[in-house]
Structure formats: structure tokens, C-alpha cells
C-alpha atoms as a PDB file:
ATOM      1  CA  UNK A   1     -22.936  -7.940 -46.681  1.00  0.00           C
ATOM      2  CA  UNK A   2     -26.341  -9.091 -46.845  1.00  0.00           C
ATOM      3  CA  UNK A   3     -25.751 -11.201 -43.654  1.00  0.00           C
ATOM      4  CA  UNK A   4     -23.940  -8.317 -41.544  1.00  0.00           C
ATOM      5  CA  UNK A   5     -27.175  -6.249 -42.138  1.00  0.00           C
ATOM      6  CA  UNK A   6     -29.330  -9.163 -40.547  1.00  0.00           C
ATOM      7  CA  UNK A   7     -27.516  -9.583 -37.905  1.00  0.00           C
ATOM      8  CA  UNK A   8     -27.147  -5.973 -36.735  1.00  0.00           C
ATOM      9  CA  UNK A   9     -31.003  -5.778 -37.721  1.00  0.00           C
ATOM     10  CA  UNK A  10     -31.555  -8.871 -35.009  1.00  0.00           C
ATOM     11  CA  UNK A  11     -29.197  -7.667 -32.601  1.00  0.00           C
ATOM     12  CA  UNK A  12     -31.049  -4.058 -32.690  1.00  0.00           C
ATOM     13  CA  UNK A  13     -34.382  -6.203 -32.193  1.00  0.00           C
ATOM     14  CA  UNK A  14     -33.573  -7.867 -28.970  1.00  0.00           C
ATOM     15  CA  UNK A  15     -31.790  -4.775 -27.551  1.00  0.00           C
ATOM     16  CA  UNK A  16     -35.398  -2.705 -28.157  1.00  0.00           C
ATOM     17  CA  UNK A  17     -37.219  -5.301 -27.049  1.00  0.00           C
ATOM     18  CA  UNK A  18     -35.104  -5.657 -23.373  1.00  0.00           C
ATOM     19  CA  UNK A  19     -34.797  -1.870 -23.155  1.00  0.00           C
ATOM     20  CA  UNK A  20     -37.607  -1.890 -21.598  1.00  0.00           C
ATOM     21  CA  UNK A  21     -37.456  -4.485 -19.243  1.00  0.00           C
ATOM     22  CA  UNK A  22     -34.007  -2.905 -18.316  1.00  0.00           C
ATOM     23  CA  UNK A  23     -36.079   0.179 -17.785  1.00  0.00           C
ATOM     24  CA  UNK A  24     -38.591  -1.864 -15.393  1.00  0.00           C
ATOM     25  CA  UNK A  25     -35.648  -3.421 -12.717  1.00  0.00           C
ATOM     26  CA  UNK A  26     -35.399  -1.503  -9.756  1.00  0.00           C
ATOM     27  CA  UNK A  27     -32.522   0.091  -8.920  1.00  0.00           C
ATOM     28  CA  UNK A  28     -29.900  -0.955  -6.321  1.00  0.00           C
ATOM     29  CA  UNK A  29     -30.732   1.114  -3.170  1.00  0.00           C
ATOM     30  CA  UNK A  30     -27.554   3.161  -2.305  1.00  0.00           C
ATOM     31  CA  UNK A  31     -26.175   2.212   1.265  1.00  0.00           C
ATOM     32  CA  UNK A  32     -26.498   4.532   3.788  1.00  0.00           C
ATOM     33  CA  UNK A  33     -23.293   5.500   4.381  1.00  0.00           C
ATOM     34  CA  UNK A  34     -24.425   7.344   7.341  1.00  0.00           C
ATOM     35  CA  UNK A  35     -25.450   4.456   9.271  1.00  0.00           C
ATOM     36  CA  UNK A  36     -21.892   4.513  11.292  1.00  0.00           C
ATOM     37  CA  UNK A  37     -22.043   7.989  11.491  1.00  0.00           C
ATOM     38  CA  UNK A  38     -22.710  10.089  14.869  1.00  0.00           C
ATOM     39  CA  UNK A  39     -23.112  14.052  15.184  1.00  0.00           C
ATOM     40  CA  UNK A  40     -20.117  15.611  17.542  1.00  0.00           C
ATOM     41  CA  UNK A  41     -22.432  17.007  19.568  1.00  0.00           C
ATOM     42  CA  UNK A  42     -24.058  13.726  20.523  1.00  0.00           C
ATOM     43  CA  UNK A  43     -21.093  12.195  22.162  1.00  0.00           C
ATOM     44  CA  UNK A  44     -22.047  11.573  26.112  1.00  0.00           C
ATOM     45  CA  UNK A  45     -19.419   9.638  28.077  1.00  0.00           C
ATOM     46  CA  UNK A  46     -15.987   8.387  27.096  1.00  0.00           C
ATOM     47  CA  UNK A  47     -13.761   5.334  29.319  1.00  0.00           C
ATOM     48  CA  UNK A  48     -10.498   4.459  28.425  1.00  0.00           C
ATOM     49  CA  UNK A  49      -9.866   0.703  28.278  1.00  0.00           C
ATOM     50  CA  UNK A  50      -6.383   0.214  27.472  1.00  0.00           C
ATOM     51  CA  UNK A  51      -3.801   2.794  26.791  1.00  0.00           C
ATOM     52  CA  UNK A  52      -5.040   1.937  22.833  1.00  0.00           C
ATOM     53  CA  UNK A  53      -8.512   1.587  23.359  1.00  0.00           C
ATOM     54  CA  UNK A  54     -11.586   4.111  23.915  1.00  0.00           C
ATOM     55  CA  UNK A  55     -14.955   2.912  24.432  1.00  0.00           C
ATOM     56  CA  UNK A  56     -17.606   5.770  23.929  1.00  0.00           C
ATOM     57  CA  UNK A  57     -21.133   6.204  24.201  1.00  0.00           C
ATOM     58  CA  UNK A  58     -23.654   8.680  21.765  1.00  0.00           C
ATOM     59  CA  UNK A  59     -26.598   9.576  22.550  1.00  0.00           C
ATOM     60  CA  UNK A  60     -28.236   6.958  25.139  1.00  0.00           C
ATOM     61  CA  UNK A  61     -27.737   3.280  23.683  1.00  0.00           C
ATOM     62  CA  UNK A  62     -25.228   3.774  20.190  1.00  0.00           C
ATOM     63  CA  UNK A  63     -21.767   2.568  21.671  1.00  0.00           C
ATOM     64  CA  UNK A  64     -18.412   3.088  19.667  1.00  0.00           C
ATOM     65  CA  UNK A  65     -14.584   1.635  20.158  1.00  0.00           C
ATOM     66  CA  UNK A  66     -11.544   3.649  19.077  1.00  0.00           C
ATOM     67  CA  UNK A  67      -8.495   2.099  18.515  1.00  0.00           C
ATOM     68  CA  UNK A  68      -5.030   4.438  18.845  1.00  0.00           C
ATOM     69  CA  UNK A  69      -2.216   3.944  16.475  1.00  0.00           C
ATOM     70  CA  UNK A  70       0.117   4.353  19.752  1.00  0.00           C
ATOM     71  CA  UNK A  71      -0.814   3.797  23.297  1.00  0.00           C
ATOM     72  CA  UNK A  72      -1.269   6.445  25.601  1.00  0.00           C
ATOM     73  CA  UNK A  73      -1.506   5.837  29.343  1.00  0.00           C
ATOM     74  CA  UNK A  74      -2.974   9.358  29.900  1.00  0.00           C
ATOM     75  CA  UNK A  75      -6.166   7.392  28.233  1.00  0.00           C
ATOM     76  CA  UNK A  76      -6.577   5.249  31.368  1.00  0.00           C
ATOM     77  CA  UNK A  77      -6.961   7.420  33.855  1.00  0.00           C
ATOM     78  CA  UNK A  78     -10.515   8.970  34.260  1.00  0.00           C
ATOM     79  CA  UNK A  79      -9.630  12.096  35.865  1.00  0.00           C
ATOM     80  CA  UNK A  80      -8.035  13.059  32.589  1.00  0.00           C
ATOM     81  CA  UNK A  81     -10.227  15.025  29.783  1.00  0.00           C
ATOM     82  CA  UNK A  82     -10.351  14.539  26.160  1.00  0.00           C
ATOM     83  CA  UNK A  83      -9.873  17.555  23.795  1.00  0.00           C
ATOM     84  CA  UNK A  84     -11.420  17.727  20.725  1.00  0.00           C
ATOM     85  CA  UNK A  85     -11.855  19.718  17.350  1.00  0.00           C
ATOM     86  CA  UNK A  86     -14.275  19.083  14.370  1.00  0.00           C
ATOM     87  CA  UNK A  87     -12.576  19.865  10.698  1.00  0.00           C
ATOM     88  CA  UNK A  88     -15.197  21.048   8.682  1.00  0.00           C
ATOM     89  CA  UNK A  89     -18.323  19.192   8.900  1.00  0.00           C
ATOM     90  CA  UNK A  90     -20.258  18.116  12.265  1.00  0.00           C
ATOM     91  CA  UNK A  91     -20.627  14.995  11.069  1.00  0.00           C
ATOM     92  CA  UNK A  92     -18.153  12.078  12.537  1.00  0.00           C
ATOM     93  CA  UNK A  93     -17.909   9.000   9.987  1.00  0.00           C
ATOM     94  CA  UNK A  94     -13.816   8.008  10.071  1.00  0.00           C
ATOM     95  CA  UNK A  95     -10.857   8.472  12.347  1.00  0.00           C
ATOM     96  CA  UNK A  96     -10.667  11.477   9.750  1.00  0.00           C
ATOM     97  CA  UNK A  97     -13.170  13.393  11.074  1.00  0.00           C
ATOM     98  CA  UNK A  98     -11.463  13.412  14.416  1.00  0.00           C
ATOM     99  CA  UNK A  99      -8.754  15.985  15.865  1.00  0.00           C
ATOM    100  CA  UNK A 100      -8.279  14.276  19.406  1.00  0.00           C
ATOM    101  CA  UNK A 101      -5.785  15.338  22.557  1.00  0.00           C
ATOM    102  CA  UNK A 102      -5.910  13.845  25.931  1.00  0.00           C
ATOM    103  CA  UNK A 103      -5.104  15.970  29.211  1.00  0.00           C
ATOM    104  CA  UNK A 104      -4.567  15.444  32.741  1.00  0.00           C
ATOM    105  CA  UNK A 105      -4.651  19.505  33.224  1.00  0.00           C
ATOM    106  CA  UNK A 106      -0.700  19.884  32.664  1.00  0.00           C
ATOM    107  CA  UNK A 107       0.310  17.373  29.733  1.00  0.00           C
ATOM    108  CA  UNK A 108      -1.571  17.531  26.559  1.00  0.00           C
ATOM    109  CA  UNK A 109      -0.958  14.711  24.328  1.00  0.00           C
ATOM    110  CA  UNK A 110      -2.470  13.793  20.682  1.00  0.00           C
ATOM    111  CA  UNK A 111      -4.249  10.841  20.010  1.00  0.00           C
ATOM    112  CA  UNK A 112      -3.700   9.663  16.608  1.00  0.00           C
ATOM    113  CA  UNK A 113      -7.294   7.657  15.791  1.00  0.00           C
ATOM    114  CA  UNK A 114      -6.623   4.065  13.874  1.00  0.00           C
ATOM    115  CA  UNK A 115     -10.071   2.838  13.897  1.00  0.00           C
ATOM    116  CA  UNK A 116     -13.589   3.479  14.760  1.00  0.00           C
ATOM    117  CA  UNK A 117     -16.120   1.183  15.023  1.00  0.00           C
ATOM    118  CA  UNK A 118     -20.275   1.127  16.019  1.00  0.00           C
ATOM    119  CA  UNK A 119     -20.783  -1.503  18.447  1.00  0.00           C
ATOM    120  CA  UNK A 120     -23.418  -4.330  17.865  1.00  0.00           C
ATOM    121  CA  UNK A 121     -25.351  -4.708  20.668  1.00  0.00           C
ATOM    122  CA  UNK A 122     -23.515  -8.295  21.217  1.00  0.00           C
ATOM    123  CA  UNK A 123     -20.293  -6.404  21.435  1.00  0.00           C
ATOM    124  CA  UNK A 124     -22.253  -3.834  23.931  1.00  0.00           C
ATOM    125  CA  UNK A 125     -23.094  -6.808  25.719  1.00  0.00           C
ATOM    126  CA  UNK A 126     -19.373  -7.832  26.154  1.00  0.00           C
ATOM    127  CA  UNK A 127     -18.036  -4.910  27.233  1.00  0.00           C
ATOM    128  CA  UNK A 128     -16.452  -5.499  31.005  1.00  0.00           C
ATOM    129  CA  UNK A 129     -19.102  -3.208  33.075  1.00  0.00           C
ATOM    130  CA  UNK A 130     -15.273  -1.282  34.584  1.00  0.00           C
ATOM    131  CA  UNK A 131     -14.966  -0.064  30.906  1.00  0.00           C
ATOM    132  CA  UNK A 132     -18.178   0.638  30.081  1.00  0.00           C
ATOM    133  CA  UNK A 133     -18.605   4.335  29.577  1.00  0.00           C
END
């Protein structure tokens, strides 16, 4: 009995005493999870790729690629408009965020978003000039 108090004694000891060095470590820093994120009404230019790919520009240098779950070839054409409509918040983080159609002035056609990704400036770099928006 005698031995179970010393030991919780001990163990309460060494807990105190790195309290407060527990208390002294700087916390994580949170990640901006707005980093990837662009306000709707920054998005300049848009150029279809590929039936399944979008290349888009925001604001003057931040470049983003969508990818489409199915191919559309109303994407490739440049006379053709996108249509678009925010859900909620002006803030556009995930293909979530995004309510997308694609006309030529006749046909309207959803676009059903699987990814969307900031470009690095590398990937900028490597964009074919034609599909640069």
C-alpha cells in the first residue's frame, strides 16, 4: 500500500514539474486552409484545354486547373460562355463550392467539377501558351 502511495506521489511530481514546460511549447500553427482558396469575384479569364480540362486565371498571376468528371466538347470552343452560381459563401475552396454550366447560346450543359487545383508557378510555366487563359 505503502509503495502504491510513492509511486502515485512520484508520478504526481514529474507531471507538476513538466506542466510547465508543456505550458512553455509553442503551439502548432494551424494551416491556412485558405491558401487554395480564391473569391468568385476574382476569377478573370477561363480556356478550355481538353473537353476535361479548364485552365483559369484569378486575379493577375494565381492560375488554377479544373478537371471534369465527364468531358464536354462545348469546353473547347472559346466562343462558348461559362455559367456560374455561388452556394452560400463567396468563397471558392473545392469543386463544392462550384455550380458550373457551359453554353454556346442554345445548349446549356453542366459541368460536374472533379478537381481543382492552384498552379505552382512551374506548372504556370508549362502550360502550352494556346491554353493559357
Amino acid at each position: 500500500m505503502k509503495a502504491r502511495f510513492l509511486i502515485a506521489a512520484a508520478a504526481t511530481a514529474v507531471l507538476g514539474l513538466a506542466a510547465p514546460a508543456l505550458a512553455d511549447t509553442p503551439a502548432k500553427p494551424k494551416p491556412n486552409t485558405t491558401a487554395n482558396c480564391f473569391l468568385f469575384q476574382d476569377w478573370d479569364d477561363w480556356h478550355g484545354a481538353g473537353p476535361s480540362t479548364i485552365y483559369f486565371r484569378v486575379r493577375i498571376h494565381d492560375f488554377y486547373k479544373m478537371e471534369l468528371s465527364s468531358p464536354s466538347n462545348l469546353v473547347t470552343d472559346p466562343t462558348n460562355h461559362l455559367i456560374s452560381r455561388i452556394h452560400g459563401s463567396n468563397w471558392i475552396c473545392s469543386p463544392l463550392d462550384l455550380d458550373l454550366k457551359i453554353s454556346d447560346g442554345h445548349f446549356t450543359e453542366p459541368l460536374f467539377i472533379k478537381s481543382l487545383v492552384k498552379l505552382t508557378p512551374e506548372q504556370v510555366a508549362a502550360i502550352p501558351p494556346k491554353d493559357k487563359p
